[in-house]
PDB file of N, CA and C in Angstrom:
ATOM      1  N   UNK A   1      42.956 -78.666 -11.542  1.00  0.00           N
ATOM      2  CA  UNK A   1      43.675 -78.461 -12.771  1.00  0.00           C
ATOM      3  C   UNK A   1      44.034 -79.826 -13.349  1.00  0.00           C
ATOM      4  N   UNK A   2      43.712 -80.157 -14.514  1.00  0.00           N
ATOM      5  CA  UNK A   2      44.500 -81.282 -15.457  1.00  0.00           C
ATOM      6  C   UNK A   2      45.985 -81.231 -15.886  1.00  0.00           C
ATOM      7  N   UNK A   3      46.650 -82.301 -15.668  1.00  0.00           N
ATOM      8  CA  UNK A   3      48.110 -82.323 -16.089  1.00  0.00           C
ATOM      9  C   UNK A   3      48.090 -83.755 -16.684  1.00  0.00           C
ATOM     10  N   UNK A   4      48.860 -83.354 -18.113  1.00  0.00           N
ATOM     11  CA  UNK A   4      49.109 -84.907 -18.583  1.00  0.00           C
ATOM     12  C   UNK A   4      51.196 -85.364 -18.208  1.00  0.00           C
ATOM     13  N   UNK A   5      51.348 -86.298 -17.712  1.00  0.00           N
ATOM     14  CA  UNK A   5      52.131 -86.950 -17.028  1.00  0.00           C
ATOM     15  C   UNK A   5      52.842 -88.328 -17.935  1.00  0.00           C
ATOM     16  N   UNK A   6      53.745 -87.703 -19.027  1.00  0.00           N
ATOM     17  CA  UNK A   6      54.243 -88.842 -20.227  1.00  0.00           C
ATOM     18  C   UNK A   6      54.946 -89.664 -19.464  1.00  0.00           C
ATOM     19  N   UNK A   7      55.561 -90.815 -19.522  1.00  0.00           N
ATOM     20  CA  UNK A   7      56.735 -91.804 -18.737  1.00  0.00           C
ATOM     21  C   UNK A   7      56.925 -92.426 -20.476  1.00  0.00           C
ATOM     22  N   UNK A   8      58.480 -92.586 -19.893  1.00  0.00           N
ATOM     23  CA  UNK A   8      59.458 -93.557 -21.017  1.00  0.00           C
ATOM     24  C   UNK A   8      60.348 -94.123 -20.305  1.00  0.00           C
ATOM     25  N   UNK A   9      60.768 -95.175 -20.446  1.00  0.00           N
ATOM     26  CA  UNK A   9      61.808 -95.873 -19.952  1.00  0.00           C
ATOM     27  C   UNK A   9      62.415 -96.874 -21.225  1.00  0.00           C
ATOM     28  N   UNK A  10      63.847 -97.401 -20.865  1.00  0.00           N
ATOM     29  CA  UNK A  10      64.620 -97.824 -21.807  1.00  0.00           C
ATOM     30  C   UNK A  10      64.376 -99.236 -21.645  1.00  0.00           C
ATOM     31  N   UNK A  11      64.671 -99.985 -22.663  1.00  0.00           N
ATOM     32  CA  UNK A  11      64.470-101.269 -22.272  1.00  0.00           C
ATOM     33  C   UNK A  11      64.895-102.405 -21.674  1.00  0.00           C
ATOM     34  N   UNK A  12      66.355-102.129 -20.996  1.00  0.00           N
ATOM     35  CA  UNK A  12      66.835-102.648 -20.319  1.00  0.00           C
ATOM     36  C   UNK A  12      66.112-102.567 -18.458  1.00  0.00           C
ATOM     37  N   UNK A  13      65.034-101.432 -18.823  1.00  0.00           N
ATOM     38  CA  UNK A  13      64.120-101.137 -17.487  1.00  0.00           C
ATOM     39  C   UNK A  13      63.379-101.732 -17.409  1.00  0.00           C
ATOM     40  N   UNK A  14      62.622-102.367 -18.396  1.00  0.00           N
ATOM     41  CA  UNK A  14      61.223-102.842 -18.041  1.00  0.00           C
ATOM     42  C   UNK A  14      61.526-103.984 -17.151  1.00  0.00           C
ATOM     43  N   UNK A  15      61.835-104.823 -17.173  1.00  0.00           N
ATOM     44  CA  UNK A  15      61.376-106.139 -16.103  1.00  0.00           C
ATOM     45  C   UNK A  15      61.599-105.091 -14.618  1.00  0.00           C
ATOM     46  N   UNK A  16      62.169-104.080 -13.928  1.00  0.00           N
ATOM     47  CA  UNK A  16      62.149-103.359 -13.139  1.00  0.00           C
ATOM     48  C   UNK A  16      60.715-102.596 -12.728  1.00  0.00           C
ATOM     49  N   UNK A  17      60.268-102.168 -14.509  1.00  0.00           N
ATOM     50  CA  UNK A  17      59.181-101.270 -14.365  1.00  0.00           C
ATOM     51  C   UNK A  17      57.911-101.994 -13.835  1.00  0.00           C
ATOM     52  N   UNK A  18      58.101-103.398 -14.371  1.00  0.00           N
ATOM     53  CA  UNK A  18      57.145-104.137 -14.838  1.00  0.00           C
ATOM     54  C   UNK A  18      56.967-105.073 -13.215  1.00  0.00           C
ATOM     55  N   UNK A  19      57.970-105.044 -12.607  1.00  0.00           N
ATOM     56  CA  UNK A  19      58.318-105.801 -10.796  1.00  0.00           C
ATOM     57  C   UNK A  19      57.349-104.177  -9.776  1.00  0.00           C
ATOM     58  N   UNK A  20      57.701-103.156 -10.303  1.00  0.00           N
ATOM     59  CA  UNK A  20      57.684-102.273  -9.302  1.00  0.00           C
ATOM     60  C   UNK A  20      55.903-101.589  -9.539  1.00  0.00           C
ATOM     61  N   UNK A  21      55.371-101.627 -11.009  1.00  0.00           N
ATOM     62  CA  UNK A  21      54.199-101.324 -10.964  1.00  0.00           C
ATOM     63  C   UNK A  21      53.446-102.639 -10.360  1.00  0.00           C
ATOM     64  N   UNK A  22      53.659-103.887 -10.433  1.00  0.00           N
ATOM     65  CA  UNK A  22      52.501-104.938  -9.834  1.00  0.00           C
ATOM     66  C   UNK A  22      52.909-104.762  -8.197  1.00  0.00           C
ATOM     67  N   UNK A  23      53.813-104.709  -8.045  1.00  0.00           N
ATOM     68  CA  UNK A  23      53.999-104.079  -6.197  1.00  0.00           C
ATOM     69  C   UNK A  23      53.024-103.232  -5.964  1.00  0.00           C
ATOM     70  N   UNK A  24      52.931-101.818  -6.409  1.00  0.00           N
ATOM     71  CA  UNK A  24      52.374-100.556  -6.406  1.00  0.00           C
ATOM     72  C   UNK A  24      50.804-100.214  -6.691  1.00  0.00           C
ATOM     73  N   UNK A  25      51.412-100.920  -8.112  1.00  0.00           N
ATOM     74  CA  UNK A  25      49.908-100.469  -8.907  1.00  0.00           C
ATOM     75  C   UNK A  25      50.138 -99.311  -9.782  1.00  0.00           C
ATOM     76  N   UNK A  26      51.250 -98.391  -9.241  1.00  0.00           N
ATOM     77  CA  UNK A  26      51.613 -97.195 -10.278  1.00  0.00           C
ATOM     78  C   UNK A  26      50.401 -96.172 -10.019  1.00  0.00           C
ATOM     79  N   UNK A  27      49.414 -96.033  -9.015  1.00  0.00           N
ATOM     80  CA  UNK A  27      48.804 -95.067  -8.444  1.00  0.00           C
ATOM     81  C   UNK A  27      49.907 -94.199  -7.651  1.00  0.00           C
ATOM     82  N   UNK A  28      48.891 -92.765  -8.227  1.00  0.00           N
ATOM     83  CA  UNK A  28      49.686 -91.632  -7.658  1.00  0.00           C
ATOM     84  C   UNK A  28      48.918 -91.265  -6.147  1.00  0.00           C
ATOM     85  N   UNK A  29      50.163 -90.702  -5.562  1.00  0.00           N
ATOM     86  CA  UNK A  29      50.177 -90.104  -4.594  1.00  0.00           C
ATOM     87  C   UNK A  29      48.613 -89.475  -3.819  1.00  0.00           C
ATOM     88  N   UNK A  30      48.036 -89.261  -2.881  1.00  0.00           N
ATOM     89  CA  UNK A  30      47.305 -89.093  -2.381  1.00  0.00           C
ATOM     90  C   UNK A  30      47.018 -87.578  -2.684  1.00  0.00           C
ATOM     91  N   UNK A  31      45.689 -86.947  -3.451  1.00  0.00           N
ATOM     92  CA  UNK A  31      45.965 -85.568  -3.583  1.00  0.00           C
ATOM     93  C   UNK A  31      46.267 -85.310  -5.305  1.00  0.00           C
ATOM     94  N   UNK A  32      46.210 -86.447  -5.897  1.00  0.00           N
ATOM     95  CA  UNK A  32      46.180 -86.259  -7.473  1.00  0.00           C
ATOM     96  C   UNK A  32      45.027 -88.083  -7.836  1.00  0.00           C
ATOM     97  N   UNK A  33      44.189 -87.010  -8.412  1.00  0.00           N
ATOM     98  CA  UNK A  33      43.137 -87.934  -9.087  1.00  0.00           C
ATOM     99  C   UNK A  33      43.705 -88.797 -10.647  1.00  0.00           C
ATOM    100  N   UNK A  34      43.822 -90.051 -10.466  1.00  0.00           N
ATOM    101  CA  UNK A  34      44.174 -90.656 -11.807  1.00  0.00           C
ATOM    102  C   UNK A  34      43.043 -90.392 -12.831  1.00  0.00           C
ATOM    103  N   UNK A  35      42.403 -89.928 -13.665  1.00  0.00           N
ATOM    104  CA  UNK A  35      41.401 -89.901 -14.523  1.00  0.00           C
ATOM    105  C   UNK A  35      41.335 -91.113 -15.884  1.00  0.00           C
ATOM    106  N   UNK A  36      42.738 -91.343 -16.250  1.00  0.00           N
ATOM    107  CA  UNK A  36      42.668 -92.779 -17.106  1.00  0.00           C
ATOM    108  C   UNK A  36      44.675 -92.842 -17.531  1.00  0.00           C
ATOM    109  N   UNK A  37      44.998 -94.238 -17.798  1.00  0.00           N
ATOM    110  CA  UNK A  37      46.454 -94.197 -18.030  1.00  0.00           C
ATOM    111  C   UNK A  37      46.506 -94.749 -19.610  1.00  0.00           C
ATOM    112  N   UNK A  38      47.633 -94.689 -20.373  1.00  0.00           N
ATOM    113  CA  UNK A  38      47.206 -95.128 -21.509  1.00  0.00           C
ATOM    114  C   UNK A  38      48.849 -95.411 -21.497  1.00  0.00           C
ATOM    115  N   UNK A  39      49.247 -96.594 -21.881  1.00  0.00           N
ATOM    116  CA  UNK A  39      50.258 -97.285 -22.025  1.00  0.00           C
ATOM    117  C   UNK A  39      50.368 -97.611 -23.694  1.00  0.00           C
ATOM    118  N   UNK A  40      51.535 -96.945 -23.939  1.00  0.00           N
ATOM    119  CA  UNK A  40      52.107 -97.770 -25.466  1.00  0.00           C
ATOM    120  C   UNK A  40      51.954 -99.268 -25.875  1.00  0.00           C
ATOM    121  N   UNK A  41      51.044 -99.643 -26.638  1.00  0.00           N
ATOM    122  CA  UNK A  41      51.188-100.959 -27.291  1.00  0.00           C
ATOM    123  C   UNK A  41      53.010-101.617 -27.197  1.00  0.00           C
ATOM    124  N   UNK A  42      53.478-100.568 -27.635  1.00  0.00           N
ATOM    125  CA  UNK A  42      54.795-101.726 -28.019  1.00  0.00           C
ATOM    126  C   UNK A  42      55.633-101.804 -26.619  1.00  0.00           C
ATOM    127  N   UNK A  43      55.074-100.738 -25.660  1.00  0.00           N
ATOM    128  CA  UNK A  43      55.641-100.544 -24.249  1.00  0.00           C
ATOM    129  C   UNK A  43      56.648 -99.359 -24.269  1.00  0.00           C
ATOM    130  N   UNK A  44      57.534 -99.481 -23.143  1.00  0.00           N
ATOM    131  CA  UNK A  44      58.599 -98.361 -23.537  1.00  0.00           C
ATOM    132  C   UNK A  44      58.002 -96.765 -22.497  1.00  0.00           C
ATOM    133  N   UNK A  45      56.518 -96.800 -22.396  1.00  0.00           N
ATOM    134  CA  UNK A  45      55.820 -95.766 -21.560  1.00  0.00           C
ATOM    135  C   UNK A  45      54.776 -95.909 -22.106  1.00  0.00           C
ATOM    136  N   UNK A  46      53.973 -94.220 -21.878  1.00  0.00           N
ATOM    137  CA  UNK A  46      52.668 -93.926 -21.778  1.00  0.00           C
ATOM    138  C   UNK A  46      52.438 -92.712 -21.436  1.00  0.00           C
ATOM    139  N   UNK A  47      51.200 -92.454 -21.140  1.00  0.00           N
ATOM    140  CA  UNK A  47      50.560 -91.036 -20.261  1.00  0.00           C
ATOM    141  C   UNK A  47      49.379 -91.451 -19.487  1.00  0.00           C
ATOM    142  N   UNK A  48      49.326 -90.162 -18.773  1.00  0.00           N
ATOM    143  CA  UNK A  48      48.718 -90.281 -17.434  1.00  0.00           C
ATOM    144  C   UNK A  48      47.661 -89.112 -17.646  1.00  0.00           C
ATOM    145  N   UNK A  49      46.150 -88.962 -17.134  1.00  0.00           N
ATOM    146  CA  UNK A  49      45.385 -87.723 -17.515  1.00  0.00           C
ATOM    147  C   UNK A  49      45.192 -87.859 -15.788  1.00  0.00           C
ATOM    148  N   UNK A  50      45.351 -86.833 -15.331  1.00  0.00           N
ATOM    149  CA  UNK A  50      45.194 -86.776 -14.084  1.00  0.00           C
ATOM    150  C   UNK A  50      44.693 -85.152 -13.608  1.00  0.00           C
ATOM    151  N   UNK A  51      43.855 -85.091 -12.386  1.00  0.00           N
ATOM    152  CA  UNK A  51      43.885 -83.935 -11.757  1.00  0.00           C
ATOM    153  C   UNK A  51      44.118 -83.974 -10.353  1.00  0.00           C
ATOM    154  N   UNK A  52      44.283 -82.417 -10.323  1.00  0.00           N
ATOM    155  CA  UNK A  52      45.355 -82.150  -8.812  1.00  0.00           C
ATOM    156  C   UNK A  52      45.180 -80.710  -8.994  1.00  0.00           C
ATOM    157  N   UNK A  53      45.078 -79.965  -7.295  1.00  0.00           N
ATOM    158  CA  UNK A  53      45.605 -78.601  -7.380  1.00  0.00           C
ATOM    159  C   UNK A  53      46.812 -78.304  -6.723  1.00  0.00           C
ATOM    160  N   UNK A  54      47.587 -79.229  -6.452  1.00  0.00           N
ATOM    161  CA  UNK A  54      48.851 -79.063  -5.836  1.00  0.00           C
ATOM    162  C   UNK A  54      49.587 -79.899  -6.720  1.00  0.00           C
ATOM    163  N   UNK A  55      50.576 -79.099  -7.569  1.00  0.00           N
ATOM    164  CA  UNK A  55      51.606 -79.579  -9.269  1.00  0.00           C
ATOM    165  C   UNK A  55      52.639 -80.228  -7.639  1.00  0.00           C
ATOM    166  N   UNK A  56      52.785 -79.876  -7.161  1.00  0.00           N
ATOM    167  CA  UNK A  56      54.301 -80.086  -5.983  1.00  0.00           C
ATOM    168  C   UNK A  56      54.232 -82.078  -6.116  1.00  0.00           C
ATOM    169  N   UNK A  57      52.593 -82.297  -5.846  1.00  0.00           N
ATOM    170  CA  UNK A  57      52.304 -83.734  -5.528  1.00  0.00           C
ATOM    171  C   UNK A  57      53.226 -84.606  -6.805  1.00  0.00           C
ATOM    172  N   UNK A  58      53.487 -83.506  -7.826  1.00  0.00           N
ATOM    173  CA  UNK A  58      53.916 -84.548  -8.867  1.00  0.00           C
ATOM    174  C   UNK A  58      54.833 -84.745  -8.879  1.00  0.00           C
ATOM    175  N   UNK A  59      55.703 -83.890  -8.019  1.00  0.00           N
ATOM    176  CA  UNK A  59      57.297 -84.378  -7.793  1.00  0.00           C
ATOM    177  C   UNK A  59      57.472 -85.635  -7.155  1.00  0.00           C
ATOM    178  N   UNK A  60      56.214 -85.695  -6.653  1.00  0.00           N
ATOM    179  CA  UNK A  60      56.781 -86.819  -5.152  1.00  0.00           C
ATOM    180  C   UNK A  60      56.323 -88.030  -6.121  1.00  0.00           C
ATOM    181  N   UNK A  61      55.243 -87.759  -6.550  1.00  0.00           N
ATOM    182  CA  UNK A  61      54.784 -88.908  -7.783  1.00  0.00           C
ATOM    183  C   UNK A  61      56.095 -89.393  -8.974  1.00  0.00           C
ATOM    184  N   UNK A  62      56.604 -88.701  -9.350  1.00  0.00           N
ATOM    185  CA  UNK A  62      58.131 -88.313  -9.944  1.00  0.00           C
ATOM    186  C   UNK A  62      58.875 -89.052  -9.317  1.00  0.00           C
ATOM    187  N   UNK A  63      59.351 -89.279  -7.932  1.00  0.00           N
ATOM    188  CA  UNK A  63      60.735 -89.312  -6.962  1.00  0.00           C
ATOM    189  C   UNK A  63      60.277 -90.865  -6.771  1.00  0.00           C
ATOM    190  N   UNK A  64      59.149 -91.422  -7.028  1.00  0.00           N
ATOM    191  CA  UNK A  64      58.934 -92.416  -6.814  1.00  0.00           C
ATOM    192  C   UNK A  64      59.266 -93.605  -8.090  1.00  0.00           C
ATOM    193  N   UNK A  65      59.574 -93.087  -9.307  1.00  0.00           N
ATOM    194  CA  UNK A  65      59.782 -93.930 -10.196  1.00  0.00           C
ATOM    195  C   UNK A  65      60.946 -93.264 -11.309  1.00  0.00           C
ATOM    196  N   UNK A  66      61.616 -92.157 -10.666  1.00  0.00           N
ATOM    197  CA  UNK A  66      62.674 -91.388 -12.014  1.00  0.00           C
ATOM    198  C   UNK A  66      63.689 -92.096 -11.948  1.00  0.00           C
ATOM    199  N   UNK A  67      63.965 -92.583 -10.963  1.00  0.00           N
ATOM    200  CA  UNK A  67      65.254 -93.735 -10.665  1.00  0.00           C
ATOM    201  C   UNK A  67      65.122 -94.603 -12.157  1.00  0.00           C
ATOM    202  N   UNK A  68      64.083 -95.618 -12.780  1.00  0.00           N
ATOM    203  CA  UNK A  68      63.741 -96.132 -13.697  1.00  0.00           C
ATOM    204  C   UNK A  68      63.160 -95.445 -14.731  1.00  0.00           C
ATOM    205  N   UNK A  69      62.803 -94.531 -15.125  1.00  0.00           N
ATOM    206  CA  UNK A  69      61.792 -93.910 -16.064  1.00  0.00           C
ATOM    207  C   UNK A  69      62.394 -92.307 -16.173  1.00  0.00           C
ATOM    208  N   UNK A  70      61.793 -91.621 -17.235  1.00  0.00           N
ATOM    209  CA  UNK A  70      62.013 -90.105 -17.716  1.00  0.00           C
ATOM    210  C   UNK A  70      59.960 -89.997 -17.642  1.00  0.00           C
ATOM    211  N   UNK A  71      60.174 -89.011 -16.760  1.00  0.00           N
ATOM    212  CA  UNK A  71      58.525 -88.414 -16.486  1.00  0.00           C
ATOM    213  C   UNK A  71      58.373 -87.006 -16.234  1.00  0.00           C
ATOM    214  N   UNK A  72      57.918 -86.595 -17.443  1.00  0.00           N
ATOM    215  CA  UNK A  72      57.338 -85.169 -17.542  1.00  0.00           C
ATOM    216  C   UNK A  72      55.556 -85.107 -17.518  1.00  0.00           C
ATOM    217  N   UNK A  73      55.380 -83.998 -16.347  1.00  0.00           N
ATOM    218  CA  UNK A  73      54.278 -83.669 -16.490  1.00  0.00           C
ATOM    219  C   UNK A  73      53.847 -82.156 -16.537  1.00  0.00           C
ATOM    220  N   UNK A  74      52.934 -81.725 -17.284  1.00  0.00           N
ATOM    221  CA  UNK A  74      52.131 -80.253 -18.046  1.00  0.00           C
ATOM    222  C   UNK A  74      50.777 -80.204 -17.289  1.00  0.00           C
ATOM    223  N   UNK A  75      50.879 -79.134 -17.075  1.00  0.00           N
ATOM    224  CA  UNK A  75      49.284 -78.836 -16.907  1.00  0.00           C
ATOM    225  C   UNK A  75      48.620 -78.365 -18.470  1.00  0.00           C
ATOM    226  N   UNK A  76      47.120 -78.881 -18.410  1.00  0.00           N
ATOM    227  CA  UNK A  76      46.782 -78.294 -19.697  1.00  0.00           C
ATOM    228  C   UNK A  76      45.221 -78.245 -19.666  1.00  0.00           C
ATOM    229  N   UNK A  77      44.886 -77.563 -20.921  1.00  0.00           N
ATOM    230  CA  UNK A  77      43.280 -77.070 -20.867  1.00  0.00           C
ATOM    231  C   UNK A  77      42.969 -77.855 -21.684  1.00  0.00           C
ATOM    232  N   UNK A  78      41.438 -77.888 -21.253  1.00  0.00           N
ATOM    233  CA  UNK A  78      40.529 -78.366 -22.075  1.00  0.00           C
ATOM    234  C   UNK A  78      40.484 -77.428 -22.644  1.00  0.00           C
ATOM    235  N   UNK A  79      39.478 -77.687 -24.585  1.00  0.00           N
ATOM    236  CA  UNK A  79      38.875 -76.648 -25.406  1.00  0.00           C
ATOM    237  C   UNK A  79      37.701 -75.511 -24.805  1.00  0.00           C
ATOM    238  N   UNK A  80      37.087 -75.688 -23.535  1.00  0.00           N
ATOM    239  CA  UNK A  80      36.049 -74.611 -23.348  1.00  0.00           C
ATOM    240  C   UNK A  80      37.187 -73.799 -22.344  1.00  0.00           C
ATOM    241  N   UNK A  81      38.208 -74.291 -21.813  1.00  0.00           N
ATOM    242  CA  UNK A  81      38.839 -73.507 -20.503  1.00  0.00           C
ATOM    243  C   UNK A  81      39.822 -72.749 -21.552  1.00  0.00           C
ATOM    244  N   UNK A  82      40.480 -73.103 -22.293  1.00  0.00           N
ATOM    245  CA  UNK A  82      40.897 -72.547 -23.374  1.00  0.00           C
ATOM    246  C   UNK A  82      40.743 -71.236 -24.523  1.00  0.00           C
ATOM    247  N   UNK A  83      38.975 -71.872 -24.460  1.00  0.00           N
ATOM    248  CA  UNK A  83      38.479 -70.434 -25.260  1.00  0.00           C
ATOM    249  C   UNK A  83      38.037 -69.318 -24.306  1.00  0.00           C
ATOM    250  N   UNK A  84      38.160 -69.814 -22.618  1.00  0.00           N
ATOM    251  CA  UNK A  84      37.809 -68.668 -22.232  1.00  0.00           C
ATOM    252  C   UNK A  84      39.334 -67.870 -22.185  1.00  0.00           C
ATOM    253  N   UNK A  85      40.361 -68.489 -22.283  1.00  0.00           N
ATOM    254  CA  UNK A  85      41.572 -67.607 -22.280  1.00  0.00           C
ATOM    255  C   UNK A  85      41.901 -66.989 -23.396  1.00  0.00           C
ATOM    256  N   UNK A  86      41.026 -67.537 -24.748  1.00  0.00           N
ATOM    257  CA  UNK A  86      41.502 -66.702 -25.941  1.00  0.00           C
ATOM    258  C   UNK A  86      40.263 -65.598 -25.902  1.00  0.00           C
TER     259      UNK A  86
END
């Protein structure tokens, strides 16, 4: 299943965000495929296109950076998985 995965953080976060992704790398959890990340020009966040069949993995993906950041993630369809539901 695809889930897109927004992050925002305030700006008093970034030099935090910005220490803890070059540690990391900001790869998720073992069990969710990164497919591409797309970061805001002006900063501030981004989104994440990722797949996974276990949504649970995204909590832990979550617990790892909500301390600094607001991160919501959706599962969602593509247009052919879509028209088979309409």
């Amino acid at each position: 299943m695809l889930f897109i995965t927004r992050y925002s953080y305030p700006p008093k976060a970034r030099d935090a965000v910005i220490a803890r992704f070059k540690e990391t790398g900001g790869l998720p959890p073992a069990g969710i495929k990164l497919l591409g990340r797309w970061t805001f020009v002006a900063g501030g966040g981004g989104f994440h296109l990722c797949e996974a069949t276990d949504a649970s993995l995204f909590a832990k993906w979550a617990m790892q950076w909500n301390d600094l950041m607001t991160i919501e993630s959706h599962p969602v369809l593509d247009d052919q998985q879509l028209a088979g539901v309409l």
